[in-house]
Protein backbone atom coordinates (compact mmCIF):
# COMPACT_ATOMS: atom_id res chain seq x y z
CA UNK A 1 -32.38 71.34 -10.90
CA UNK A 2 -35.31 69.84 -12.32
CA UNK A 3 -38.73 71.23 -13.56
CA UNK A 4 -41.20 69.19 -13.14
CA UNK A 5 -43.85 68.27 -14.82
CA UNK A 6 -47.55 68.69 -14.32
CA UNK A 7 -46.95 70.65 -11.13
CA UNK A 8 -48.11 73.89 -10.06
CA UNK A 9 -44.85 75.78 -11.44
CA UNK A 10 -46.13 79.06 -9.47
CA UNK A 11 -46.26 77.09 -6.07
CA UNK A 12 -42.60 76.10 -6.47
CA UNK A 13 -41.61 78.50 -3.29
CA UNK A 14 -44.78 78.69 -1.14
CA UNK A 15 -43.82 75.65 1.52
CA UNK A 16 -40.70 73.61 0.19
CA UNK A 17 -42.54 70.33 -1.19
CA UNK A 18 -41.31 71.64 -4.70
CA UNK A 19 -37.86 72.17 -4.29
CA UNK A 20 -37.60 68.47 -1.86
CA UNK A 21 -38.91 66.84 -4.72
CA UNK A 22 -36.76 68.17 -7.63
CA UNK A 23 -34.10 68.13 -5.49
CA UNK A 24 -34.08 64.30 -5.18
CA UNK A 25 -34.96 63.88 -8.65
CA UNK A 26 -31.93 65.87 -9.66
CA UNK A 27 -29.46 64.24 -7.89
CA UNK A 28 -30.70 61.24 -9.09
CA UNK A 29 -30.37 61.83 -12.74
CA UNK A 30 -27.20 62.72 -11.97
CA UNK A 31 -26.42 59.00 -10.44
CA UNK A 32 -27.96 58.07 -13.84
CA UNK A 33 -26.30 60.46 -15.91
CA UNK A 34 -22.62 59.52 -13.97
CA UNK A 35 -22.80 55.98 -14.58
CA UNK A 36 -21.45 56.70 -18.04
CA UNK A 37 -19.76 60.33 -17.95
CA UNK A 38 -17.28 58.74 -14.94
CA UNK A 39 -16.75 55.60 -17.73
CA UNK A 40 -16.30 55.72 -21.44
CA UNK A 41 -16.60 52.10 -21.47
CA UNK A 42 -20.14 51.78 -20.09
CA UNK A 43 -20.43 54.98 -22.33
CA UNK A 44 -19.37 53.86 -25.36
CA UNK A 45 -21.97 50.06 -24.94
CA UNK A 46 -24.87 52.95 -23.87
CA UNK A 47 -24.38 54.56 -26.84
CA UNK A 48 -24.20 51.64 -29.22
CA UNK A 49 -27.31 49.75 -27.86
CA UNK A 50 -28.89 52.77 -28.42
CA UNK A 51 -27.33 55.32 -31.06
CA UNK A 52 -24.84 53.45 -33.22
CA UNK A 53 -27.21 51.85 -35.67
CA UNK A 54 -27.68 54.58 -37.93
CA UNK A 55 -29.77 56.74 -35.33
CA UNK A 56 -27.43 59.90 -36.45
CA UNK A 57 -27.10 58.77 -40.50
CA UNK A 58 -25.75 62.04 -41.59
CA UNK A 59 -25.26 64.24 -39.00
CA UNK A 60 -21.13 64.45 -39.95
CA UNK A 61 -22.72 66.77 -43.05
CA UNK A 62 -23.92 69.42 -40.65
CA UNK A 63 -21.97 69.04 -37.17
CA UNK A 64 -18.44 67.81 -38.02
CA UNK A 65 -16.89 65.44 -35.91
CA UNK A 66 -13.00 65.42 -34.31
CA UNK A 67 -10.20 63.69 -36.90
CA UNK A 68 -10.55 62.67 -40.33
CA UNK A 69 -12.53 60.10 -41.93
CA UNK A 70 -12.92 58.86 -45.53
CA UNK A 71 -15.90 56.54 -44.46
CA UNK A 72 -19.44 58.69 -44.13
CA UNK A 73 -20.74 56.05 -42.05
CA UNK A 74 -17.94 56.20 -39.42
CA UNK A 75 -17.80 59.75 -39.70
CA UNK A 76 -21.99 60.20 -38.53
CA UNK A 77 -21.55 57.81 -35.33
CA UNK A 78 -18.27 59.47 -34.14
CA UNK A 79 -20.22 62.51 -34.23
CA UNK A 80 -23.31 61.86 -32.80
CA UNK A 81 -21.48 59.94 -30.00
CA UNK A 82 -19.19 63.34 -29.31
CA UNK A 83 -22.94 65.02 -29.73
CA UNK A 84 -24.51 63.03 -27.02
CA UNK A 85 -21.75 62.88 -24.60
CA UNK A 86 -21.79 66.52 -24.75
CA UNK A 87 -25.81 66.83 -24.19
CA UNK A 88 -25.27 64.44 -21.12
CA UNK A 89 -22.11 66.46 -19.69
CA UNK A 90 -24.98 69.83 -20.19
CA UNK A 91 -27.46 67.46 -18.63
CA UNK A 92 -25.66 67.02 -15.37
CA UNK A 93 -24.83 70.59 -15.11
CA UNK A 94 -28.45 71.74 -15.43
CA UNK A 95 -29.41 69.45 -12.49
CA UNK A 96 -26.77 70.41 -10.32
CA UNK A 97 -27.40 74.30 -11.05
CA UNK A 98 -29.26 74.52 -7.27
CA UNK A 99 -30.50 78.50 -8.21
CA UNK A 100 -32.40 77.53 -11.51
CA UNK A 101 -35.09 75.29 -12.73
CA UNK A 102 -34.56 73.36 -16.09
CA UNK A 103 -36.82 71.24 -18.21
CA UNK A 104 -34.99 69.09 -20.87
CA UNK A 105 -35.07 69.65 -24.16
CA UNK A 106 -36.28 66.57 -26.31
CA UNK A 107 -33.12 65.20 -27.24
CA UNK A 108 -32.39 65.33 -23.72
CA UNK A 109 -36.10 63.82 -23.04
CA UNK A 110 -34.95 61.14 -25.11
CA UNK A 111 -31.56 60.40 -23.11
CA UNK A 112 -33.11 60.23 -19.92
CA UNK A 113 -36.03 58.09 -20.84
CA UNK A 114 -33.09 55.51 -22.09
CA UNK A 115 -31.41 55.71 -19.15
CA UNK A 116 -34.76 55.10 -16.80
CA UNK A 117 -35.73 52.43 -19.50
CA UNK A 118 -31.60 50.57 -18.53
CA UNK A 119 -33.04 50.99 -14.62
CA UNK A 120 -36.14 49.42 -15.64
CA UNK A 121 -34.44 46.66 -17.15
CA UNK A 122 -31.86 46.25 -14.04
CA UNK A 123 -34.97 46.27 -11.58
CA UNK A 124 -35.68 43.03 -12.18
CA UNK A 125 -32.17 41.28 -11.76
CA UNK A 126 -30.61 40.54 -8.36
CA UNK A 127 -28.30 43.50 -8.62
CA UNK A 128 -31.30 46.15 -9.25
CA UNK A 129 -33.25 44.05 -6.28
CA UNK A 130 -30.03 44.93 -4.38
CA UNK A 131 -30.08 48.31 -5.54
CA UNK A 132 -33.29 49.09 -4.38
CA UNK A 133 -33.07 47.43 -1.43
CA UNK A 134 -29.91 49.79 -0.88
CA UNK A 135 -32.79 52.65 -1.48
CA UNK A 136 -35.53 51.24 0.50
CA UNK A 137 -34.61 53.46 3.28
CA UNK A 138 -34.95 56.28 1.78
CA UNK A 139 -37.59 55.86 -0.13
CA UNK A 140 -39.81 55.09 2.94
CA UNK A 141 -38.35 58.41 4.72
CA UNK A 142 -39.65 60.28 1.83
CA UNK A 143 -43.08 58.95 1.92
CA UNK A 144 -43.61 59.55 5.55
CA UNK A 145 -42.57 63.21 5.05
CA UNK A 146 -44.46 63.89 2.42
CA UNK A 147 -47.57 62.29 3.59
CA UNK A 148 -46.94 64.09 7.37
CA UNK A 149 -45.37 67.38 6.54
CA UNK A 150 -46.93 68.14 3.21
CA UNK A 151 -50.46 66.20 3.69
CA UNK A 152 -50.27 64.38 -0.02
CA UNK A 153 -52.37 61.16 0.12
CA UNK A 154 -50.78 58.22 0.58
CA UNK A 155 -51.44 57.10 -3.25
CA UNK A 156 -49.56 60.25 -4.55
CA UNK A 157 -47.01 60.25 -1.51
CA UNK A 158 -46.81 56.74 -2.59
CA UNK A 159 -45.58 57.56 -6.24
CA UNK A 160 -43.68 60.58 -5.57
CA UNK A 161 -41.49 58.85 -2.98
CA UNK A 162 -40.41 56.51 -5.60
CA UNK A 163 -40.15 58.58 -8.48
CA UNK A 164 -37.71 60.82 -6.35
CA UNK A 165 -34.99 57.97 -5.73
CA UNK A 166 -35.98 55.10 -8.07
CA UNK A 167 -35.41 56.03 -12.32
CA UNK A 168 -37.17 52.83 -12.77
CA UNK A 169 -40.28 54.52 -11.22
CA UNK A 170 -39.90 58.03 -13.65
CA UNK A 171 -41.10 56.17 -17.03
CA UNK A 172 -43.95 57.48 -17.93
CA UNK A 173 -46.95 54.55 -17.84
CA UNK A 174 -49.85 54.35 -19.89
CA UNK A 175 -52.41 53.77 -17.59
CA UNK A 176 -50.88 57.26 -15.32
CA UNK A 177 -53.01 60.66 -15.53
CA UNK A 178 -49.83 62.61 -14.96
CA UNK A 179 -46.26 62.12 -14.32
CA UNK A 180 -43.53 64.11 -12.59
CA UNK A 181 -40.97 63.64 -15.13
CA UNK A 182 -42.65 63.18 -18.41
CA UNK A 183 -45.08 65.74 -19.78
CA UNK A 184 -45.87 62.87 -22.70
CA UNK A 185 -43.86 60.47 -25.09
CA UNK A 186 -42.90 62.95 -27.52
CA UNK A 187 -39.02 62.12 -27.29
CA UNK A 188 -40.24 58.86 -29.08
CA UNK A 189 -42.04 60.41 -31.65
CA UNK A 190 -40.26 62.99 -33.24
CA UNK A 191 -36.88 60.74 -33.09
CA UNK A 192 -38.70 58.00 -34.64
CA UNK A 193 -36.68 58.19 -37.98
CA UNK A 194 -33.39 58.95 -36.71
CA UNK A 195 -32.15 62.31 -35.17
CA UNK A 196 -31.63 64.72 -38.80
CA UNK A 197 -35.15 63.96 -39.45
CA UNK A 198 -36.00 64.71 -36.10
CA UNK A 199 -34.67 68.04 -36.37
CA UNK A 200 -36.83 68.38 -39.37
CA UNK A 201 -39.88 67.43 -37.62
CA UNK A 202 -39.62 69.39 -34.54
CA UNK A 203 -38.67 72.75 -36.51
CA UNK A 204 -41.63 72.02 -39.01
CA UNK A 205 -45.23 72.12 -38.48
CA UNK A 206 -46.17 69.68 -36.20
CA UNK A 207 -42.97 70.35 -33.88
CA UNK A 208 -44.42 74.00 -34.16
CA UNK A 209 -48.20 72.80 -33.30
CA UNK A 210 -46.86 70.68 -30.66
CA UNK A 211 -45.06 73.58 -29.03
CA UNK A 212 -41.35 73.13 -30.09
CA UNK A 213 -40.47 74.67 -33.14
CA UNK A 214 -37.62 76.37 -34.98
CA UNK A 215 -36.08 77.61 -31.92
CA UNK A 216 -36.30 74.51 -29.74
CA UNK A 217 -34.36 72.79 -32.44
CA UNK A 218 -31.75 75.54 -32.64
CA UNK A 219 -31.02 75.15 -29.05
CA UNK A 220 -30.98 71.48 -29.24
CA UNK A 221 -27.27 72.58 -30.69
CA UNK A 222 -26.52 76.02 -28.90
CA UNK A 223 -27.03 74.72 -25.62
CA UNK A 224 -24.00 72.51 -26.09
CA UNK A 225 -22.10 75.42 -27.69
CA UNK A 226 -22.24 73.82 -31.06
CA UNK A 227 -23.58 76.85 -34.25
CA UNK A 228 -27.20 75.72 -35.07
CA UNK A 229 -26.12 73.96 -38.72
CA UNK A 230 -28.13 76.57 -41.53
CA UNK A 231 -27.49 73.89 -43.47
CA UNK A 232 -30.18 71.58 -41.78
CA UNK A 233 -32.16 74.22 -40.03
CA UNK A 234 -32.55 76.87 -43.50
CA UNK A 235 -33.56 80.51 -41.65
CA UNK A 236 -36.18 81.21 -39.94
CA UNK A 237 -37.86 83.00 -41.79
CA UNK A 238 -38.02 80.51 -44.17
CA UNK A 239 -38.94 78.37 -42.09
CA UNK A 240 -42.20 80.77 -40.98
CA UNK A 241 -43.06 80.45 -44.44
CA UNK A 242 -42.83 76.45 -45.26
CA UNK A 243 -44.51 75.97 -42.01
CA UNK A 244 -47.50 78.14 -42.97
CA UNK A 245 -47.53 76.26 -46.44
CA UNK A 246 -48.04 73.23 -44.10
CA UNK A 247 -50.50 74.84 -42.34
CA UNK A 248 -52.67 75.77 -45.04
CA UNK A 249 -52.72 72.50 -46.57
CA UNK A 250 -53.32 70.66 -43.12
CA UNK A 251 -56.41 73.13 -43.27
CA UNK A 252 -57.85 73.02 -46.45
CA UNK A 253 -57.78 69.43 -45.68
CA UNK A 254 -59.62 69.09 -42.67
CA UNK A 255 -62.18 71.20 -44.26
CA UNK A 256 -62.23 68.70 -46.85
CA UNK A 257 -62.86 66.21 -44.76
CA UNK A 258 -65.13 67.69 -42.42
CA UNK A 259 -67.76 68.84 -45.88
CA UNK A 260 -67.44 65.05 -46.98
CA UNK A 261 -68.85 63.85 -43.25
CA UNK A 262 -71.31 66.64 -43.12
CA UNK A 263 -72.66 65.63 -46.63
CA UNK A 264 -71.82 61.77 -46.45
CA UNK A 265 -75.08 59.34 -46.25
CA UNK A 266 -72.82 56.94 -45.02
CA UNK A 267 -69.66 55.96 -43.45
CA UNK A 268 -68.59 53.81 -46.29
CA UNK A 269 -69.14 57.17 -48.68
CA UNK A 270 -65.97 58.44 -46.36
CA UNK A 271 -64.43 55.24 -46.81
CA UNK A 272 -64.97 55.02 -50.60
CA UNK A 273 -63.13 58.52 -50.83
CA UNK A 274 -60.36 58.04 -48.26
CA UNK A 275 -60.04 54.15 -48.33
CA UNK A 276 -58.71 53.05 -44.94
CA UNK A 277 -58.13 55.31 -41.39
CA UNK A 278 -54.89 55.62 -42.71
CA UNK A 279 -55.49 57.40 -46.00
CA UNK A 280 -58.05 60.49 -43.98
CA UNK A 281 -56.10 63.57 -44.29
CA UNK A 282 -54.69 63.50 -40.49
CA UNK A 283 -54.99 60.34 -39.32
């Protein structure tokens, strides 16, 4: 089932509320998540719209895909579209595990976001009007129950309810303090220049500040059954070692930053050395 997020993990057991509302969440991933895994068709446009630009550019190099090809190009999609069909097929299997808790890992982050962001879209045709319509009851039960047998206030009983049977609902919004799906937007960030450089990012320095790391983007591939590719992800040990490289530069400067503001006159003395915000050191 699903962890959520920004929820009092330890409470999970103490009176139910925890295990209603992943519950509901969970099963309706899995509604998202069967859309495509019950047809290849509406698999195959998911994936296109949204991976078969040149989102996996290279990834035949490190995780080869099934048959033969002479063309490098076809080669990369046919294997990132095996790659993601096989993180969805894990996906459904982690929510319908009813003994364990699971939180996604980012390429998984990224997948469902997608899908909520297709619901989104639907919401505001006749047939996602009709959808939630179809919904409606259930959505109401759920914010009686949770207002009545688990005192929430109406505003958060409110959002919950939805969140639990609407994937429109789960995005995460800007203006929200907290969200029960999303801790934040990193599945946009570190996927921002396709997904081999993501793995570079998240096993590198920031993805280790951020709280991923070489391991998270080891089992990015293991959890699928797939051999973590050395060839992209080097050892870890090396790894240790580049990242506290990074490290040490990111430091050195900051600190040269910080001694230029603490000896500055002026703003425009930072801005004569640095030029615009995006020229400072970690900006």
């Amino acid at each position: 089932m699903f962890l959520l997020a920004n929820f009092d993990d330890e409470k999970k057991d103490e009176d139910g509320l925890y295990r209603y509302l992943s519950s509901a969440v969970s099963d309706t991933i899995i509604d998202c998540l069967d859309e495509y895994l019950g047809d290849m068709e509406r698999y195959s446009g998911f994936y296109n719209i949204y991976f078969g630009d040149d989102f996996f550019s290279g990834l035949s190099m490190y995780v080869k895909p099934s048959g033969l090809y002479t063309d490098q190009d076809e080669a990369d999609n046919h294997a990132g579209s095996e790659f993601t069909l096989a993180k969805m097929k894990r996906m459904k299997e982690k929510m319908q595990d009813q003994g364990n808790y699971y939180t996604f890992d980012l390429f998984e982050e990224r997948v469902l976001f997608l899908m909520c962001s297709v619901e989104a879209g639907r919401s505001r045709t006749a047939k996602g009007r009709k959808k939630r319509e179809q919904l409606k009851e259930k959505v109401e039960t759920a914010k009686t129950e949770l207002r009545e047998k688990y005192r929430l206030t109406v505003k958060r009983a409110n959002d919950y309810s939805r969140k639990m049977y609407l994937a429109s609902a789960m995005l995460l919004k800007e203006d929200e303090d907290d969200n029960l799906i999303f801790w934040d937007d990193d599945y946009a960030f570190f996927w921002r220049d396709g997904f081999v450089k993501g793995i570079d990012y998240i096993k590198a320095f920031e993805g280790q500040n951020s709280g991923y790391g070489y391991h998270h983007a080891c089992e990015i591939f293991s959890d699928i059954g797939l051999k973590p590719p050395l060839r992209l992800l080097g050892t870890e040990e090396a790894n240790r070692i580049a990242n506290e490289v990074q490290c040490e530069r990111f430091m050195e400067k900051a600190n040269e930053l910080l001694g230029n503001i603490m000896g500055a006159e002026s703003e425009e003395d930072i801005r004569r050395k640095y030029g615009n915000d995006d020229d400072l050191p970690f900006s």
